[in-house]
PDB file of N, CA and C in Angstrom:
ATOM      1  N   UNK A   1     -47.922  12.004 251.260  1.00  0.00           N
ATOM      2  CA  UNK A   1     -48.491  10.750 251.733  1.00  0.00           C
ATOM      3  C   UNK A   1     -49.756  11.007 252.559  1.00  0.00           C
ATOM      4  N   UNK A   2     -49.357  11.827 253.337  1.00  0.00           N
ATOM      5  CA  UNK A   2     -50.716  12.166 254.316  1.00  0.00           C
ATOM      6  C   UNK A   2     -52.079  12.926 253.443  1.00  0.00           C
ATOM      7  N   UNK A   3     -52.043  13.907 252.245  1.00  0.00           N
ATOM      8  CA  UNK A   3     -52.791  14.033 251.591  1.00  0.00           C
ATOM      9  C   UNK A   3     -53.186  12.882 250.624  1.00  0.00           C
ATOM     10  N   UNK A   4     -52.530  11.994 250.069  1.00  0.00           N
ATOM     11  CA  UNK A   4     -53.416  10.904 249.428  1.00  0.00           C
ATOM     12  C   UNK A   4     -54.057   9.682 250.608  1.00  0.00           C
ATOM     13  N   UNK A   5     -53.638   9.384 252.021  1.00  0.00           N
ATOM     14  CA  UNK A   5     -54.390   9.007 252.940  1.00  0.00           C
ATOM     15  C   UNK A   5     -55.749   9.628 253.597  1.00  0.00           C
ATOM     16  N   UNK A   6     -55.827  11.074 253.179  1.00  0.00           N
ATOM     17  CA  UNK A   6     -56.599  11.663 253.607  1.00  0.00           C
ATOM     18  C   UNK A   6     -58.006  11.299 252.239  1.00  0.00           C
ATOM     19  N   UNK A   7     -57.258  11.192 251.210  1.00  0.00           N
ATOM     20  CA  UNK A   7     -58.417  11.359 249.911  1.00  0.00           C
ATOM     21  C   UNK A   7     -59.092  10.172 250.091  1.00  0.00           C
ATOM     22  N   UNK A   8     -58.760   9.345 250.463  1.00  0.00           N
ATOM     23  CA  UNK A   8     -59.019   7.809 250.611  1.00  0.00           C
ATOM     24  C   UNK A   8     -60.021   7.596 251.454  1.00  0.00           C
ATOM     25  N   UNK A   9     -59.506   8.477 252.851  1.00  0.00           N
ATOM     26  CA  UNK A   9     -60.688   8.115 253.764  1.00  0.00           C
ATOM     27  C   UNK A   9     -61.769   9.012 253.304  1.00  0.00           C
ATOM     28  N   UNK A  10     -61.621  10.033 252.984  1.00  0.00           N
ATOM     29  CA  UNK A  10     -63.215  10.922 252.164  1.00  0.00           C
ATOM     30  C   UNK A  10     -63.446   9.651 251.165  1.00  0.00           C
ATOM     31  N   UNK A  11     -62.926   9.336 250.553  1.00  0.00           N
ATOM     32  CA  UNK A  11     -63.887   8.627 249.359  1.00  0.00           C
ATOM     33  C   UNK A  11     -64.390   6.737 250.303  1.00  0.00           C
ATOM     34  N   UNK A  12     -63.910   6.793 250.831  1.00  0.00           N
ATOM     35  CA  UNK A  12     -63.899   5.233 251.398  1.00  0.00           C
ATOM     36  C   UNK A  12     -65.636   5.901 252.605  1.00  0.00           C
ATOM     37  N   UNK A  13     -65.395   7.607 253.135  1.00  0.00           N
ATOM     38  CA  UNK A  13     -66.859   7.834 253.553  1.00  0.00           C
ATOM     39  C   UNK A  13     -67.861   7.742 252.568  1.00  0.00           C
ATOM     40  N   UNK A  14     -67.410   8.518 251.540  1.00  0.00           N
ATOM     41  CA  UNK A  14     -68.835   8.579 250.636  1.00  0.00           C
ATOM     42  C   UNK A  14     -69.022   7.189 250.495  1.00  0.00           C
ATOM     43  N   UNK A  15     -68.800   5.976 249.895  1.00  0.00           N
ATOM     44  CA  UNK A  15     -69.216   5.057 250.025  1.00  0.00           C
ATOM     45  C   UNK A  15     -69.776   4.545 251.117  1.00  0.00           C
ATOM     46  N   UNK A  16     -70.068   4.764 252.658  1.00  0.00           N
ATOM     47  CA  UNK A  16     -70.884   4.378 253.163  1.00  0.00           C
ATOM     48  C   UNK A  16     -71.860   5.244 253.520  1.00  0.00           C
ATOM     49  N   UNK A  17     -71.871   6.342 252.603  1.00  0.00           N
ATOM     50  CA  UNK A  17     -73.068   7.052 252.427  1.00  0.00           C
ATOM     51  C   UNK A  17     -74.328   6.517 252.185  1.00  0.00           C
ATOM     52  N   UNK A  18     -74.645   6.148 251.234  1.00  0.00           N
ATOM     53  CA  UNK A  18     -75.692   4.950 250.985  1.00  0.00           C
ATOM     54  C   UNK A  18     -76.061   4.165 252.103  1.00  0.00           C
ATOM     55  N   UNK A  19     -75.136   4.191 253.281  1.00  0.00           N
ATOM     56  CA  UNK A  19     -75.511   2.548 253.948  1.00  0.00           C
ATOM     57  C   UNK A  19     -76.328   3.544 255.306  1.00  0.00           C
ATOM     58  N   UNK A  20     -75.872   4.689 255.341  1.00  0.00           N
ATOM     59  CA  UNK A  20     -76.796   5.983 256.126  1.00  0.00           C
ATOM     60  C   UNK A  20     -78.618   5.869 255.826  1.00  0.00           C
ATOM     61  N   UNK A  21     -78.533   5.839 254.488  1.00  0.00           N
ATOM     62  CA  UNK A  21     -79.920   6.432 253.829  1.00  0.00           C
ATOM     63  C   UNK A  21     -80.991   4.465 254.305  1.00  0.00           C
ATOM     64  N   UNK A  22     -80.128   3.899 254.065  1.00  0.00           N
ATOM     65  CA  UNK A  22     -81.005   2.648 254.138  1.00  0.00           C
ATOM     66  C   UNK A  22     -81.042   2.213 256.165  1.00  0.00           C
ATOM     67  N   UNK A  23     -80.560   2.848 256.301  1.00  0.00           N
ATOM     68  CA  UNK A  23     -80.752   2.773 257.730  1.00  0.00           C
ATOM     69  C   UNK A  23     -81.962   3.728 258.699  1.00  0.00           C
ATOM     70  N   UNK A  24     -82.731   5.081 257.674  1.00  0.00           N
ATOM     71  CA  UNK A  24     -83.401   5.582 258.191  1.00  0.00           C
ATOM     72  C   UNK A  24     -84.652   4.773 259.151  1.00  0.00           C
ATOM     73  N   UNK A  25     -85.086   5.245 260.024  1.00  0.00           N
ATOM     74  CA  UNK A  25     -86.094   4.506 260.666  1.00  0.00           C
ATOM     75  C   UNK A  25     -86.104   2.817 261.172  1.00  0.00           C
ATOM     76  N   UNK A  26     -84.806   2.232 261.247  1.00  0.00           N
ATOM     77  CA  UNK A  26     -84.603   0.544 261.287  1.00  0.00           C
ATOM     78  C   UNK A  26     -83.484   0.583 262.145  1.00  0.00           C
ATOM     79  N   UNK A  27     -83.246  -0.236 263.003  1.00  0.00           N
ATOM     80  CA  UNK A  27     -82.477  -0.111 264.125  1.00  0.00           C
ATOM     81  C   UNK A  27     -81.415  -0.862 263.300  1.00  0.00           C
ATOM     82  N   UNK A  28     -81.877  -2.145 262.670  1.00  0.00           N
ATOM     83  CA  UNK A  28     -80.930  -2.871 262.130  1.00  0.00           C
ATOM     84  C   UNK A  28     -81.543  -2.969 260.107  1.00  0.00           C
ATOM     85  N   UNK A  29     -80.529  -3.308 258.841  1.00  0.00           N
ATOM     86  CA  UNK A  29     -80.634  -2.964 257.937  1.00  0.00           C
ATOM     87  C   UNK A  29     -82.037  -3.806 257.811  1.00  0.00           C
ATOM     88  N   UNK A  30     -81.862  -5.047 258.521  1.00  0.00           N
ATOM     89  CA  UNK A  30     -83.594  -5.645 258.270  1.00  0.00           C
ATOM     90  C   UNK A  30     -84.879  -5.294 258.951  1.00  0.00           C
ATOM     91  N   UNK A  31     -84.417  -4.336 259.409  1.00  0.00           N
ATOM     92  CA  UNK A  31     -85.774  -3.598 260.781  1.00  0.00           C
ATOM     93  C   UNK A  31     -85.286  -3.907 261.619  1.00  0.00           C
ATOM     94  N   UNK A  32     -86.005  -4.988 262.989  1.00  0.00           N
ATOM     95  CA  UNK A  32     -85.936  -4.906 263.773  1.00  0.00           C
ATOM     96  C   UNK A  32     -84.917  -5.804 264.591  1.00  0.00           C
ATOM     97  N   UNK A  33     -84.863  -6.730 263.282  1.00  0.00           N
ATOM     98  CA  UNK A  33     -83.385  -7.750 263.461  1.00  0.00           C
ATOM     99  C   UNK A  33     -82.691  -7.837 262.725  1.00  0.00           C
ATOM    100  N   UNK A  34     -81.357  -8.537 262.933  1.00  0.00           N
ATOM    101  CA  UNK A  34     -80.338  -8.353 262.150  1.00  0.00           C
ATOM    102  C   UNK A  34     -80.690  -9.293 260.665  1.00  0.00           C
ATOM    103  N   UNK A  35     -80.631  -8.911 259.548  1.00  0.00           N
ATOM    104  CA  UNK A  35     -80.452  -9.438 258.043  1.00  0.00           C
ATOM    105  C   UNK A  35     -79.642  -9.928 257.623  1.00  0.00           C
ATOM    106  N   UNK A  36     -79.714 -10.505 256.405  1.00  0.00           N
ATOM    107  CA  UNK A  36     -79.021 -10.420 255.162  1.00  0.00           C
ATOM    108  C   UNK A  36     -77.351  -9.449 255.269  1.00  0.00           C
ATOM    109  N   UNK A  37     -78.069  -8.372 255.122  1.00  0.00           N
ATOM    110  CA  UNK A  37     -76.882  -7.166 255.018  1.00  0.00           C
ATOM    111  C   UNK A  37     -76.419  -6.622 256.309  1.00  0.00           C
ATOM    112  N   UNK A  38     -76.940  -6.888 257.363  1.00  0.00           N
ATOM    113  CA  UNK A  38     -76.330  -6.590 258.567  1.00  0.00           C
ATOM    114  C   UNK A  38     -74.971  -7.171 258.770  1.00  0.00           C
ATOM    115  N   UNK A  39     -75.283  -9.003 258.103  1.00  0.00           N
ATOM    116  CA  UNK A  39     -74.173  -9.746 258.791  1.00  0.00           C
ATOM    117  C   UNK A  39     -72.873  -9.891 257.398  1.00  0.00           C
ATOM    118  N   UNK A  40     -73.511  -9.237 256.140  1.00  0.00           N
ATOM    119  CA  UNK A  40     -72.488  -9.001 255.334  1.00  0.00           C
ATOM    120  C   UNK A  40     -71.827  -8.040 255.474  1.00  0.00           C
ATOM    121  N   UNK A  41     -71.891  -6.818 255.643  1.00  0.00           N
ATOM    122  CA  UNK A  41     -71.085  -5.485 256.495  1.00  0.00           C
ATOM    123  C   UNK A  41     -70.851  -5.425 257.742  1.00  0.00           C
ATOM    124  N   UNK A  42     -71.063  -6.516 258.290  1.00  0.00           N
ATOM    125  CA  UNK A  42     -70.870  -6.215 259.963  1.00  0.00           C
ATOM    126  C   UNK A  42     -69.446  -5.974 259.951  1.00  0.00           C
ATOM    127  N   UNK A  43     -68.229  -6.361 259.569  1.00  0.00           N
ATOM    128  CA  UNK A  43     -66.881  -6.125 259.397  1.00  0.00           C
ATOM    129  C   UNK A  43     -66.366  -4.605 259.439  1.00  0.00           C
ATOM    130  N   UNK A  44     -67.445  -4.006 259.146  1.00  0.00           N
ATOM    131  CA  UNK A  44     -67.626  -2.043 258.923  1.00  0.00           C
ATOM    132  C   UNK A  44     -67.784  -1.874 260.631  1.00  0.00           C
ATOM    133  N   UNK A  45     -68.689  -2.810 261.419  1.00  0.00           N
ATOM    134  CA  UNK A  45     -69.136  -2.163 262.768  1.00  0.00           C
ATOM    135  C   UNK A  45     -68.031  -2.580 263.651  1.00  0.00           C
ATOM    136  N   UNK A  46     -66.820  -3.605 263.405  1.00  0.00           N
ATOM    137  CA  UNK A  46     -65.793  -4.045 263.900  1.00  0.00           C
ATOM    138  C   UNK A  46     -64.645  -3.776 263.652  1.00  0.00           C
ATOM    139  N   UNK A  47     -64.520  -3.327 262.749  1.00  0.00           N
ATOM    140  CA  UNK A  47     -63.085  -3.163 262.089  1.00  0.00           C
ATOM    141  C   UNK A  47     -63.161  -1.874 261.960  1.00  0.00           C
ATOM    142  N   UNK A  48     -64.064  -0.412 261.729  1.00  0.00           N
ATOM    143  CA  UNK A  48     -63.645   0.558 261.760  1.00  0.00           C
ATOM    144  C   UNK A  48     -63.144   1.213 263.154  1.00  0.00           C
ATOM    145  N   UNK A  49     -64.064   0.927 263.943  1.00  0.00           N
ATOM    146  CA  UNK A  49     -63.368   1.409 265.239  1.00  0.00           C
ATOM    147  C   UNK A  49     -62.188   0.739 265.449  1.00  0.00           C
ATOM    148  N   UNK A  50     -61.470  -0.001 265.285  1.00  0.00           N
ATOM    149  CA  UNK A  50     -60.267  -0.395 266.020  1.00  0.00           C
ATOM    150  C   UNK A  50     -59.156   0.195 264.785  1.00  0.00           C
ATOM    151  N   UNK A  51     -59.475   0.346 263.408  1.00  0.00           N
ATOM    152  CA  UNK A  51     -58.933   1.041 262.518  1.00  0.00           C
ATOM    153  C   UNK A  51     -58.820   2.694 262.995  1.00  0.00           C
ATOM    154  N   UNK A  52     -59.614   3.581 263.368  1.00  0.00           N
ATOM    155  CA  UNK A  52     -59.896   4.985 263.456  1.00  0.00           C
ATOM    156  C   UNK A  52     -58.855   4.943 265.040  1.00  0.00           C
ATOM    157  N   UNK A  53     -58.986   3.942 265.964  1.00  0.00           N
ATOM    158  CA  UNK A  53     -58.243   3.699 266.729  1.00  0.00           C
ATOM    159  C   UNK A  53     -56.752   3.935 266.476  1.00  0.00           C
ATOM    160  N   UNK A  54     -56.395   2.874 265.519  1.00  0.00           N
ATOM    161  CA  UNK A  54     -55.123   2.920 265.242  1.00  0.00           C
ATOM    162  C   UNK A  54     -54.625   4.069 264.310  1.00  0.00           C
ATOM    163  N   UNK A  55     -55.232   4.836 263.498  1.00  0.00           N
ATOM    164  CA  UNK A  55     -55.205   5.243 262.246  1.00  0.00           C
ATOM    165  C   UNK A  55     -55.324   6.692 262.883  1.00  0.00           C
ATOM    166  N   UNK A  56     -56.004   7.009 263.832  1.00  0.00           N
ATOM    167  CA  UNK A  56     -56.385   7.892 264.427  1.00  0.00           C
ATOM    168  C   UNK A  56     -57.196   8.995 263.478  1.00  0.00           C
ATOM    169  N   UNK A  57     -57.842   8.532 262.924  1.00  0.00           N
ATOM    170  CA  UNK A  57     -59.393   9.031 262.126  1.00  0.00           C
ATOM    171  C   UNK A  57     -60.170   8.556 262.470  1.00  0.00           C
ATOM    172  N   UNK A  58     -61.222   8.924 262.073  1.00  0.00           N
ATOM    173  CA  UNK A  58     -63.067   9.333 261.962  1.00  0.00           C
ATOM    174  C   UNK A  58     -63.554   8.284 260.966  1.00  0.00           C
ATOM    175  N   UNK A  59     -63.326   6.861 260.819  1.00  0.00           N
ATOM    176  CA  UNK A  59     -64.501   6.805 259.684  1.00  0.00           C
ATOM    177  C   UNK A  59     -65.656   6.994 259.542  1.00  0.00           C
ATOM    178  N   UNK A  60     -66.430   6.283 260.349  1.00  0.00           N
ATOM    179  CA  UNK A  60     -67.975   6.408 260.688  1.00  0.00           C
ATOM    180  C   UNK A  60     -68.380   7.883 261.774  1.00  0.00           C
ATOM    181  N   UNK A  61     -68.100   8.706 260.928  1.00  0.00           N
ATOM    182  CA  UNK A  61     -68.462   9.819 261.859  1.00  0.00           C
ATOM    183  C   UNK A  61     -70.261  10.445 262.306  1.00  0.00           C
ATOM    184  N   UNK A  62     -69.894  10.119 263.514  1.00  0.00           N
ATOM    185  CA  UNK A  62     -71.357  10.201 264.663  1.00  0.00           C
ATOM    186  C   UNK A  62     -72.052  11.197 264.057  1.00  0.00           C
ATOM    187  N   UNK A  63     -71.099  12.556 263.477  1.00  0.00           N
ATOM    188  CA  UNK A  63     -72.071  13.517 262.831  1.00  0.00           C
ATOM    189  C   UNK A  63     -72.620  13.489 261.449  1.00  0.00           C
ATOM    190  N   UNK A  64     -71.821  12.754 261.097  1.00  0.00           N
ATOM    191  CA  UNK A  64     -72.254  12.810 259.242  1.00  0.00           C
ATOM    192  C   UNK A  64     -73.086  11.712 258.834  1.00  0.00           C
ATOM    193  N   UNK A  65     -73.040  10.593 259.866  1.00  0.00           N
ATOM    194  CA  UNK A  65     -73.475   9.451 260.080  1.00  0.00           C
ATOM    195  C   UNK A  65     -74.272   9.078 261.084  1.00  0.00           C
ATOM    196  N   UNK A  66     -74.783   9.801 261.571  1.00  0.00           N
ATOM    197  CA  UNK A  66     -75.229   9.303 263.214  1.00  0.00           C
ATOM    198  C   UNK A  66     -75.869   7.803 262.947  1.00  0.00           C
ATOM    199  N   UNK A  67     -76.813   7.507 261.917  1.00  0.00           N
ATOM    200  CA  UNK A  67     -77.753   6.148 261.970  1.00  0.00           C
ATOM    201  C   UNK A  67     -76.783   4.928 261.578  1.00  0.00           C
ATOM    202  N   UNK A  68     -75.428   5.176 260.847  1.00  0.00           N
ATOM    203  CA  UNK A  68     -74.681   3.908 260.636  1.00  0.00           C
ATOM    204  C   UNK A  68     -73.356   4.171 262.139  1.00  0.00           C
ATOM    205  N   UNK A  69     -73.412   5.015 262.420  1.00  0.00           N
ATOM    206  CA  UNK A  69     -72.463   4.871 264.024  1.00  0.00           C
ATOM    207  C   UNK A  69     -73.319   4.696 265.163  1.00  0.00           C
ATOM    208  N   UNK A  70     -74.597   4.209 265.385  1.00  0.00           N
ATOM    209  CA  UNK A  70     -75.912   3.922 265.935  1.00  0.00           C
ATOM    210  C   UNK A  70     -75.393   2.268 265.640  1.00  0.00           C
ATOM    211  N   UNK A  71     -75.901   2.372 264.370  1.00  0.00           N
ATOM    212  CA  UNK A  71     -76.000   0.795 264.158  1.00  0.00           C
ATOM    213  C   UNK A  71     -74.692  -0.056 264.116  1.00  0.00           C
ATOM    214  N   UNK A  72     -73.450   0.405 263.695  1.00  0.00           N
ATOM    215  CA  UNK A  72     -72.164  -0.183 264.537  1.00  0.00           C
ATOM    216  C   UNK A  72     -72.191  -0.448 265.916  1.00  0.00           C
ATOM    217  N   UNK A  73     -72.459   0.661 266.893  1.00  0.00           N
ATOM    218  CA  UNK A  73     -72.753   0.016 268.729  1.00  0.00           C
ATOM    219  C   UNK A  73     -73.993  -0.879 268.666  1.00  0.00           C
ATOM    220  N   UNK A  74     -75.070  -0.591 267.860  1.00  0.00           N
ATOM    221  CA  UNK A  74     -75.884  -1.696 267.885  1.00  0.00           C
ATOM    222  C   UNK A  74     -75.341  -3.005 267.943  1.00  0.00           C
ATOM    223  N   UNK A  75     -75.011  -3.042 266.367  1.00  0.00           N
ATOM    224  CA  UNK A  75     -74.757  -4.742 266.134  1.00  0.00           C
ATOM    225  C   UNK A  75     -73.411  -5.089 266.598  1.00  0.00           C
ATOM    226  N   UNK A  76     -72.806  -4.682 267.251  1.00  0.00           N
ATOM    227  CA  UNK A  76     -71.444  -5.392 268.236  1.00  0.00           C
ATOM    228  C   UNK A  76     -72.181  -5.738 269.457  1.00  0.00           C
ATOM    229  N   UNK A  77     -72.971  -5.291 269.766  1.00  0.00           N
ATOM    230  CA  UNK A  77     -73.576  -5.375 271.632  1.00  0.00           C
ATOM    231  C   UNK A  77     -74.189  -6.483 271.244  1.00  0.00           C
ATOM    232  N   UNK A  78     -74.693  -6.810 270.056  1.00  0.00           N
ATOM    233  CA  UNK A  78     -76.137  -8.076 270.166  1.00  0.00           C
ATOM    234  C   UNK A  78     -74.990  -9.413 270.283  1.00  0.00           C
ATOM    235  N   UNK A  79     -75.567 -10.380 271.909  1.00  0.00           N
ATOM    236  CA  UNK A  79     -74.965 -11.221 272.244  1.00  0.00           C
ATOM    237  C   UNK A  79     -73.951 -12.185 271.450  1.00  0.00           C
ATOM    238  N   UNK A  80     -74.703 -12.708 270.277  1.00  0.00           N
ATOM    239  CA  UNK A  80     -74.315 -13.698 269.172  1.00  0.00           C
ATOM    240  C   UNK A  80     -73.011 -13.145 268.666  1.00  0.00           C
ATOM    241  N   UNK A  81     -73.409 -11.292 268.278  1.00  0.00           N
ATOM    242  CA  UNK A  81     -72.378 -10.753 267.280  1.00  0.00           C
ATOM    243  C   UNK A  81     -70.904 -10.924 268.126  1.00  0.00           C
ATOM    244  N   UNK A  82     -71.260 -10.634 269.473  1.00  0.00           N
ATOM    245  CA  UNK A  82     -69.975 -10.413 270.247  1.00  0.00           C
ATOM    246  C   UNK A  82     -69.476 -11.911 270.581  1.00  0.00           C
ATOM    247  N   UNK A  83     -69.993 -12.541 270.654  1.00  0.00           N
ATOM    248  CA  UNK A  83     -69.512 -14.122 270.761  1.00  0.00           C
ATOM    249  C   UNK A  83     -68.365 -14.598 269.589  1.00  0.00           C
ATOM    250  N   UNK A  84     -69.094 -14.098 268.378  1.00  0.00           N
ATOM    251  CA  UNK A  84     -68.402 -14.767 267.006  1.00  0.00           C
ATOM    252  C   UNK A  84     -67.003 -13.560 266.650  1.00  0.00           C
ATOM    253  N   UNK A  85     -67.129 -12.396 267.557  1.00  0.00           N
ATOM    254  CA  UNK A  85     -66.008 -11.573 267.082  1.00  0.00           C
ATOM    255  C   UNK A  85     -64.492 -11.977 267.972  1.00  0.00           C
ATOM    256  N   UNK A  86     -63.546 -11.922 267.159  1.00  0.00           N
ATOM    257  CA  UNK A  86     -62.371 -11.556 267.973  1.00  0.00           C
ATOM    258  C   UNK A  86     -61.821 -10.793 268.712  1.00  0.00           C
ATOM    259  N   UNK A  87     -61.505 -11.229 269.999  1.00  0.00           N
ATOM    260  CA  UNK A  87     -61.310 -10.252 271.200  1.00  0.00           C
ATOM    261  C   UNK A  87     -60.128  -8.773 270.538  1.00  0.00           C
ATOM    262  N   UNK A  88     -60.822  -8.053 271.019  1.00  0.00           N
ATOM    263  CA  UNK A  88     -59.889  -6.728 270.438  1.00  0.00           C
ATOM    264  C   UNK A  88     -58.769  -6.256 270.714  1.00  0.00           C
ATOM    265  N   UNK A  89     -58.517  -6.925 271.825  1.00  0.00           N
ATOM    266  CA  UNK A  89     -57.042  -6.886 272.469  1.00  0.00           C
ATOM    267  C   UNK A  89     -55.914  -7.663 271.614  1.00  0.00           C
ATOM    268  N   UNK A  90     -56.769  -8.690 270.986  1.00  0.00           N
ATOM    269  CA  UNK A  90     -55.767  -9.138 269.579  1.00  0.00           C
ATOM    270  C   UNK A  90     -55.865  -9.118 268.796  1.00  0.00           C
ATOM    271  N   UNK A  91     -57.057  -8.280 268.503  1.00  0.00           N
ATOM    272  CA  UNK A  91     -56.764  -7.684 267.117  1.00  0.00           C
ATOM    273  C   UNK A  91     -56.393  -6.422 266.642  1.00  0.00           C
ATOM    274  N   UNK A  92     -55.979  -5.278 267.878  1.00  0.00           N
ATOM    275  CA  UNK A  92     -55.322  -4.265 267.585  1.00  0.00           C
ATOM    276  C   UNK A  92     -54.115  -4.494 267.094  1.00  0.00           C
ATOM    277  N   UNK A  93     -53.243  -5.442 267.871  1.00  0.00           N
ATOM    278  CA  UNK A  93     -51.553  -5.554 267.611  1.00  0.00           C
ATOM    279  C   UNK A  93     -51.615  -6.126 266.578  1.00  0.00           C
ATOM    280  N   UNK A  94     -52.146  -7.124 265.764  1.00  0.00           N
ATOM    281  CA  UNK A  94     -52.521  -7.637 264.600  1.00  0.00           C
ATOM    282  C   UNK A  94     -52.769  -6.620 263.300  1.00  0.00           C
ATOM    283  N   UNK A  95     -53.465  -5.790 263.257  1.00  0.00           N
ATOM    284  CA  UNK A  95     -53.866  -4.781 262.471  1.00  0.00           C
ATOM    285  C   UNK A  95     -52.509  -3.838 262.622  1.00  0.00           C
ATOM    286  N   UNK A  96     -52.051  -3.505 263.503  1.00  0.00           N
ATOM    287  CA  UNK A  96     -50.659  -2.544 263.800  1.00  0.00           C
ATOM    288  C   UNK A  96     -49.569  -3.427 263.116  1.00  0.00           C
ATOM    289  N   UNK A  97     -49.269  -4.268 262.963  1.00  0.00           N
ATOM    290  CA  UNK A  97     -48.393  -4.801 262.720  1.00  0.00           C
ATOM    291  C   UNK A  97     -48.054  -5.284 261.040  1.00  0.00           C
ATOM    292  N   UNK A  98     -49.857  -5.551 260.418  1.00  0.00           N
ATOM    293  CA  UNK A  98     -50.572  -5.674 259.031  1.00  0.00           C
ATOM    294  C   UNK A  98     -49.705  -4.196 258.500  1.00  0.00           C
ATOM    295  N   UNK A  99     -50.057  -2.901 259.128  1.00  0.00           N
ATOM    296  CA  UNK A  99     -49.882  -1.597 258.720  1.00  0.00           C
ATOM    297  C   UNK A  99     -48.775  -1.377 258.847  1.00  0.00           C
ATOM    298  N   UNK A 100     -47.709  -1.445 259.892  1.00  0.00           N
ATOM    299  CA  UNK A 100     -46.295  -0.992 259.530  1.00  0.00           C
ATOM    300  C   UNK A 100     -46.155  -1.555 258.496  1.00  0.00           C
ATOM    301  N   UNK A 101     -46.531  -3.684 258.040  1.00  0.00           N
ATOM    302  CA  UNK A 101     -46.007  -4.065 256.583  1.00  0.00           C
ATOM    303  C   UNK A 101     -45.625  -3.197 255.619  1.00  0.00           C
ATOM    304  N   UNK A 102     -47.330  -3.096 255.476  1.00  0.00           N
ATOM    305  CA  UNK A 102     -48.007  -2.628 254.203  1.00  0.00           C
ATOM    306  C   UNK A 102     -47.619  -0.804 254.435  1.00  0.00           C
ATOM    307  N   UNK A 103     -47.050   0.021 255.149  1.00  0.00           N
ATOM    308  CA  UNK A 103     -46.069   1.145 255.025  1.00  0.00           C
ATOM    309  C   UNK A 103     -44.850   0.940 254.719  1.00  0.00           C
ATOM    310  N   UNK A 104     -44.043   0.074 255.265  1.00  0.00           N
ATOM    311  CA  UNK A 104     -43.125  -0.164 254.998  1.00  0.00           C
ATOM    312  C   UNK A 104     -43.010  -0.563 253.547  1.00  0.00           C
ATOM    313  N   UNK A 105     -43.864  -1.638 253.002  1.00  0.00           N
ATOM    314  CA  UNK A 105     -43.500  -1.931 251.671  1.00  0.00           C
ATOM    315  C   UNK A 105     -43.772  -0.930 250.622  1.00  0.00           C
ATOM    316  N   UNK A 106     -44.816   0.084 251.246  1.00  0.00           N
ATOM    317  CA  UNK A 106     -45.368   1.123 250.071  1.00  0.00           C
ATOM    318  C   UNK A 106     -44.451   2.346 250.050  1.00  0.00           C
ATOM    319  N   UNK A 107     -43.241   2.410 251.278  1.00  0.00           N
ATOM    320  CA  UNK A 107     -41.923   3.404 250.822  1.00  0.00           C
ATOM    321  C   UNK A 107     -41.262   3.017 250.071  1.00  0.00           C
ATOM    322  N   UNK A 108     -41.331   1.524 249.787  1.00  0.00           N
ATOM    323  CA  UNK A 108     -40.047   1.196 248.845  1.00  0.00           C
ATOM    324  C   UNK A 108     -40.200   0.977 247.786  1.00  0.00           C
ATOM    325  N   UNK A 109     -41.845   1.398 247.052  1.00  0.00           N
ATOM    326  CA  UNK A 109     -42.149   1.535 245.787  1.00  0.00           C
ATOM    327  C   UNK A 109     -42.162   3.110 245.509  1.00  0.00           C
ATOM    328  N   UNK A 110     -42.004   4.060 246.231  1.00  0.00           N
ATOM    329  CA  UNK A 110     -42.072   5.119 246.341  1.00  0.00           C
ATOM    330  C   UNK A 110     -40.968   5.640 245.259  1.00  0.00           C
TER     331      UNK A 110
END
């Protein structure tokens, strides 16, 4: 189990490989403010940390990634973003609770 969780999160990185390369030189994916694609992936700058939290992995790793783990603390700090997000204090136990489910139900297809 722990080796096919592990394959997942390597392949679930390479896919935000790409989102590295378009971030060179731009604080945010539209330059200097938030875009288009900032506010369609923003769910990546919110939900992985409280996932790697719980999960106790690395997704967005600072080293392999430094410009998309840049731009995750970016776009959570900008006033608006943090207004429209859900406080994290309820959405950890929420997500913990999603995951025992969804473990629990995936032993009993096992």
């Amino acid at each position: 189990m722990i080796e096919e969780q592990m394959k997942t999160l390597k392949e679930a990185q390479g896919s935000l490989k790409p989102l590295e390369k378009l971030l060179k030189g731009k604080r945010f994916f539209g330059g200097e403010t938030i875009g288009y694609l900032d506010i369609v992936i923003g769910w990546i700058a919110f939900l992985c940390p409280t996932y790697e939290e719980l999960l106790g992995v690395t997704c967005v790793d600072p080293n392999s990634m430094p410009l998309l783990h840049a731009w995750c603390q970016e776009y959570t700090n900008v006033p608006l973003m943090k207004e429209g997000l859900p406080p994290r204090k309820k959405l950890f136990p929420y997500l913990k609770v999603i995951r025992e489910k969804l473990m629990s139900s995936s032993s009993t297809f096992s």
